[in-house]
N, C-alpha and C. Protein backbone atom coordinates (compact mmCIF):
# COMPACT_ATOMS: atom_id res chain seq x y z
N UNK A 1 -30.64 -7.39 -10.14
CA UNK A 1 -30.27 -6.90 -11.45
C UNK A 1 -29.29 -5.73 -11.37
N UNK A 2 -29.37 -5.13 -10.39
CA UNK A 2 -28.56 -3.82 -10.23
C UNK A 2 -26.96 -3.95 -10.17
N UNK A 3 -26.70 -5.49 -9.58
CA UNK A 3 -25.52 -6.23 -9.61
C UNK A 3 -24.47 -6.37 -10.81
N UNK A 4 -25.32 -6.19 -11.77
CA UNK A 4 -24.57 -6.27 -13.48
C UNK A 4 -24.03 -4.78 -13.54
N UNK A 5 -24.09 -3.81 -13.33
CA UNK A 5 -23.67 -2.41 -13.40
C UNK A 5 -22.37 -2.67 -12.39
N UNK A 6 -22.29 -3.21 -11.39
CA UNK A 6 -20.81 -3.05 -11.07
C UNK A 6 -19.73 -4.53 -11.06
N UNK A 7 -20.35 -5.16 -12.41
CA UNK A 7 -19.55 -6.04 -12.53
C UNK A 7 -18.14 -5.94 -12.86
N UNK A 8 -17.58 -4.65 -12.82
CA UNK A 8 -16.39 -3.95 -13.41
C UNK A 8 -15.52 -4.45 -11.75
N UNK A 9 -16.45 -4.35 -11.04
CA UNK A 9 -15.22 -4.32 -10.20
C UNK A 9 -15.36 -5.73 -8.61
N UNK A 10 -14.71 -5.98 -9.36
CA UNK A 10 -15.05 -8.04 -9.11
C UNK A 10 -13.96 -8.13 -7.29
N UNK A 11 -14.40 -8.59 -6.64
CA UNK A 11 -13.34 -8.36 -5.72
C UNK A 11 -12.14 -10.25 -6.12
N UNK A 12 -10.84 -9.41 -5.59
CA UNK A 12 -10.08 -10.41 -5.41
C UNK A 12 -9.34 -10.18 -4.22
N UNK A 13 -9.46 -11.51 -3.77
CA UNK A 13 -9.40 -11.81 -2.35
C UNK A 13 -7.52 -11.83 -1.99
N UNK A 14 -6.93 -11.97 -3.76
CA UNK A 14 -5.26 -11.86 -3.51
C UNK A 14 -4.56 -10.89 -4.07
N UNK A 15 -5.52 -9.72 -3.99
CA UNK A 15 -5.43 -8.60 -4.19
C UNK A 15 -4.53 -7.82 -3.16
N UNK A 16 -3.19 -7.27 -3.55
CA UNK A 16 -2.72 -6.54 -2.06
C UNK A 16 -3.37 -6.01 -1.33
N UNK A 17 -4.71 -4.67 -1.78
CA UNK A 17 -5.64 -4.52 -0.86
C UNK A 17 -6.67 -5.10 0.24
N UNK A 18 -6.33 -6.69 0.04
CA UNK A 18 -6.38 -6.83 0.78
C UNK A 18 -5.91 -7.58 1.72
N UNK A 19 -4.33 -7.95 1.08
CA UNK A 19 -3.37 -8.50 2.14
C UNK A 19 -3.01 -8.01 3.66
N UNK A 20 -2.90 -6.78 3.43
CA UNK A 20 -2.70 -6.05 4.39
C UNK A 20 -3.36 -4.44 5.07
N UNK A 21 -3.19 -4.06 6.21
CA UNK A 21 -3.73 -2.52 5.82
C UNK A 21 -2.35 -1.80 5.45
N UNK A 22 -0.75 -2.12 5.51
CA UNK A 22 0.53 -0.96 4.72
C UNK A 22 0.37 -2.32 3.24
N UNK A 23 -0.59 -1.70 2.50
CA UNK A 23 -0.52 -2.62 1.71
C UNK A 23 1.14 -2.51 0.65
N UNK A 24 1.58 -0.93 0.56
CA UNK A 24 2.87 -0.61 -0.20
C UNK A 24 3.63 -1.64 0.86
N UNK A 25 3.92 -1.61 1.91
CA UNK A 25 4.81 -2.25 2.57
C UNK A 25 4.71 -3.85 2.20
N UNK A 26 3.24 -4.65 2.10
CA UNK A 26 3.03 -5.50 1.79
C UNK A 26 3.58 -5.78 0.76
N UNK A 27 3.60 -5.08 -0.53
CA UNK A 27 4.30 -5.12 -2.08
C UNK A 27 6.06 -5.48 -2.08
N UNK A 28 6.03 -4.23 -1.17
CA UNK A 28 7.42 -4.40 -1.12
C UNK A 28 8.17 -5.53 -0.85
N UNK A 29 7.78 -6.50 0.47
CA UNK A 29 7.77 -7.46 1.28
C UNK A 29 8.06 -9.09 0.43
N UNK A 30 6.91 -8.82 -0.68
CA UNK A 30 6.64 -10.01 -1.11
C UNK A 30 6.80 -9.86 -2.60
N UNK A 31 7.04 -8.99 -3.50
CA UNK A 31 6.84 -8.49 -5.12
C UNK A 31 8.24 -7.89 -5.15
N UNK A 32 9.01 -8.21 -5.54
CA UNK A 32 10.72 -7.73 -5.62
C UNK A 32 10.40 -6.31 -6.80
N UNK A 33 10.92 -5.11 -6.23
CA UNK A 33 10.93 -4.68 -7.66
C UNK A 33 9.43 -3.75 -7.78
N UNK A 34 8.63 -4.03 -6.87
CA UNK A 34 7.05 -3.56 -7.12
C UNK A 34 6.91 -3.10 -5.91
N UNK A 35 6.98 -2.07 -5.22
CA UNK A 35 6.69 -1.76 -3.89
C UNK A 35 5.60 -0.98 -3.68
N UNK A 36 4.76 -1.12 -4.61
CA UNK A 36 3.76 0.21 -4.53
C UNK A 36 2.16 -1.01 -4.56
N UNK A 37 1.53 -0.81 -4.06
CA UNK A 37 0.08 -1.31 -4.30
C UNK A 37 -1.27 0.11 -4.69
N UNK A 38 -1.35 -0.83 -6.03
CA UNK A 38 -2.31 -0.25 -6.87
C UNK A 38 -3.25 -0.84 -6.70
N UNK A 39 -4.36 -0.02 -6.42
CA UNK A 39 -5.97 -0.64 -6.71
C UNK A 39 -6.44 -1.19 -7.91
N UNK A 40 -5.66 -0.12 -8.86
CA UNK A 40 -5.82 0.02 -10.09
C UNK A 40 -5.56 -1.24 -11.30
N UNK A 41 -4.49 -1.98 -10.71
CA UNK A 41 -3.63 -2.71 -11.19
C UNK A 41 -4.29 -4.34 -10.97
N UNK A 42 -4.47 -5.45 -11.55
CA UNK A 42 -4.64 -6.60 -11.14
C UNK A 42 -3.93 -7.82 -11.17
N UNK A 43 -2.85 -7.53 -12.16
CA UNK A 43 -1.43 -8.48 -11.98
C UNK A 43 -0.58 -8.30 -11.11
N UNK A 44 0.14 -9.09 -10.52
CA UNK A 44 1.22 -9.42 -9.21
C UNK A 44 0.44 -9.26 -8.36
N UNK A 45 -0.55 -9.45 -8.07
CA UNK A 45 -1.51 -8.85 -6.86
C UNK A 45 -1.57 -7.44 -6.56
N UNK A 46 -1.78 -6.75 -7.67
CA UNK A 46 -1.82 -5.39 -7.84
C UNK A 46 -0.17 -4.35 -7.55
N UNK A 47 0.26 -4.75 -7.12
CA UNK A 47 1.88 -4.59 -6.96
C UNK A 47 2.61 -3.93 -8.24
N UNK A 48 2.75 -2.81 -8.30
CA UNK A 48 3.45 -2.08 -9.49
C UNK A 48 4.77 -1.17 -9.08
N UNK A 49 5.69 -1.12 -9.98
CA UNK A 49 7.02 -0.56 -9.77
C UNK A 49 6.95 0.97 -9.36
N UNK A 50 6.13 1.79 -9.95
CA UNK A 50 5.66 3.45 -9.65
C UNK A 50 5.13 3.62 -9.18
N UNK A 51 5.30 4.43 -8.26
CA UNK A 51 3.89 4.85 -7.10
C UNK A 51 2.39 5.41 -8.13
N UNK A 52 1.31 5.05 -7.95
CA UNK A 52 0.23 5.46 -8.78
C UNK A 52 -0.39 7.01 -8.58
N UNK A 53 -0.09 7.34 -9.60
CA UNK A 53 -0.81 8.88 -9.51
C UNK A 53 -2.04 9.34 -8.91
N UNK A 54 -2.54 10.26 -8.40
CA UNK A 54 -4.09 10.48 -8.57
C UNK A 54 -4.76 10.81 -9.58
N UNK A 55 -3.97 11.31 -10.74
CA UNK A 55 -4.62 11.16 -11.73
C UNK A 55 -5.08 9.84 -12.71
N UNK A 56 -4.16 8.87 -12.53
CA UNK A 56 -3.42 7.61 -12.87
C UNK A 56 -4.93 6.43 -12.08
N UNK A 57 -5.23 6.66 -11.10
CA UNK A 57 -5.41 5.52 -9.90
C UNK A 57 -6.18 6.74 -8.61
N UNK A 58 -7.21 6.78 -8.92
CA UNK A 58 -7.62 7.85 -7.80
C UNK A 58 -8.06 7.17 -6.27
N UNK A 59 -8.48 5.74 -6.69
CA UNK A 59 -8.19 5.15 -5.85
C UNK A 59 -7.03 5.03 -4.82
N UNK A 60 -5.87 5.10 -5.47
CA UNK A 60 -4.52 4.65 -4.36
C UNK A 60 -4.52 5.79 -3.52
N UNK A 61 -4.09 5.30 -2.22
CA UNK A 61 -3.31 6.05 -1.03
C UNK A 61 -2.47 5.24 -0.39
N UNK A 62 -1.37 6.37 -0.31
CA UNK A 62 0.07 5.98 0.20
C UNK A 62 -0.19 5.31 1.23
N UNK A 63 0.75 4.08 1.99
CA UNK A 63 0.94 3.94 3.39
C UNK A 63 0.92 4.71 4.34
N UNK A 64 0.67 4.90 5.45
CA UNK A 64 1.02 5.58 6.49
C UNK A 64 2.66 5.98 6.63
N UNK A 65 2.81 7.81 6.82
CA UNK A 65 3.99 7.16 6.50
C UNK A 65 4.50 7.56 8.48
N UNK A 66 6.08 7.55 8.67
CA UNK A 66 6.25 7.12 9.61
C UNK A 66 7.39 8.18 10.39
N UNK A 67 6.73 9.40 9.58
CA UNK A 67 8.39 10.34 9.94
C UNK A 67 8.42 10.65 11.14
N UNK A 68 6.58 11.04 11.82
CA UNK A 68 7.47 11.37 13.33
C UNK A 68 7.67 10.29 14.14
N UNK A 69 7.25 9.00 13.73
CA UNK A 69 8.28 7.99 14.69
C UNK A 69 9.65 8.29 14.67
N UNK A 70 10.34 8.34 14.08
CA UNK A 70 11.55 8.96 13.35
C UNK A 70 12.44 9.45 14.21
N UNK A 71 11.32 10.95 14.91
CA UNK A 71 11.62 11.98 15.39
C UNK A 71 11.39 11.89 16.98
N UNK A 72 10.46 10.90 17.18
CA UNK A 72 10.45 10.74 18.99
C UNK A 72 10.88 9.36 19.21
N UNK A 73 11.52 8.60 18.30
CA UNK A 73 12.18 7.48 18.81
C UNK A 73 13.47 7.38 19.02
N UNK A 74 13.93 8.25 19.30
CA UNK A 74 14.97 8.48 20.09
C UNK A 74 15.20 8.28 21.24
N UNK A 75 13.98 8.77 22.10
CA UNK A 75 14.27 9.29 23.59
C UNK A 75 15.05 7.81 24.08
N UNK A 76 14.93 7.09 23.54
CA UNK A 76 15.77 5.72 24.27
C UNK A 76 17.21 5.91 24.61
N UNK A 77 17.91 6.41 23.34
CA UNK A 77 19.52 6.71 23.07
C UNK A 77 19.56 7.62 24.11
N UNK A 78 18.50 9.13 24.47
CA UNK A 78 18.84 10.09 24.89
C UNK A 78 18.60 9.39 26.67
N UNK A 79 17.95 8.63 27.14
CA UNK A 79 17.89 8.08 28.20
C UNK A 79 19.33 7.07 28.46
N UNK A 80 19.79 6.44 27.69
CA UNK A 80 21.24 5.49 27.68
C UNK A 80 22.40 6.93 27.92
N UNK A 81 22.07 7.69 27.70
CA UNK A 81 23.43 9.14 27.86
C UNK A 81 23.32 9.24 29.34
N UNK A 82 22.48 9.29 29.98
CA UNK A 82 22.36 10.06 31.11
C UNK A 82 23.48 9.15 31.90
């Protein structure tokens, strides 16, 4: 019986959350135009054009993001100089 209290939140299995774990990257990939994955959201497979607020979607968190790859993927170029 306790089951009826969270019938609000139904899982869907083609839900970006759970396409992928960069689920934004996932959006992006496959939803032209929608690069953001919302928890919040249940059309396009949750895939929305604005990144979701925390006030908005307290659920969402950003992708991982990737700056210091960025910053130590270099050493390759700096190894081709020598």
């Amino acid at each position: 019986m306790h089951m009826l209290a969270l019938g609000c939140e139904v899982s869907n299995e083609d839900h970006c959350v759970h396409k992928a774990i960069e689920s934004d990257a996932w959006c992006a990939a496959q939803v032209p135009g929608k690069p953001f994955c919302s928890p919040c959201a249940a059309e396009q497979h949750g895939c929305v054009a604005e990144q979701p607020s925390a006030a908005g979607c307290p659920r969402y968190t950003p992708d991982s993001v990737a700056t210091d790859d960025a910053s130590t993927g270099d050493t390759s170029d700096a190894a081709n100089t020598q």
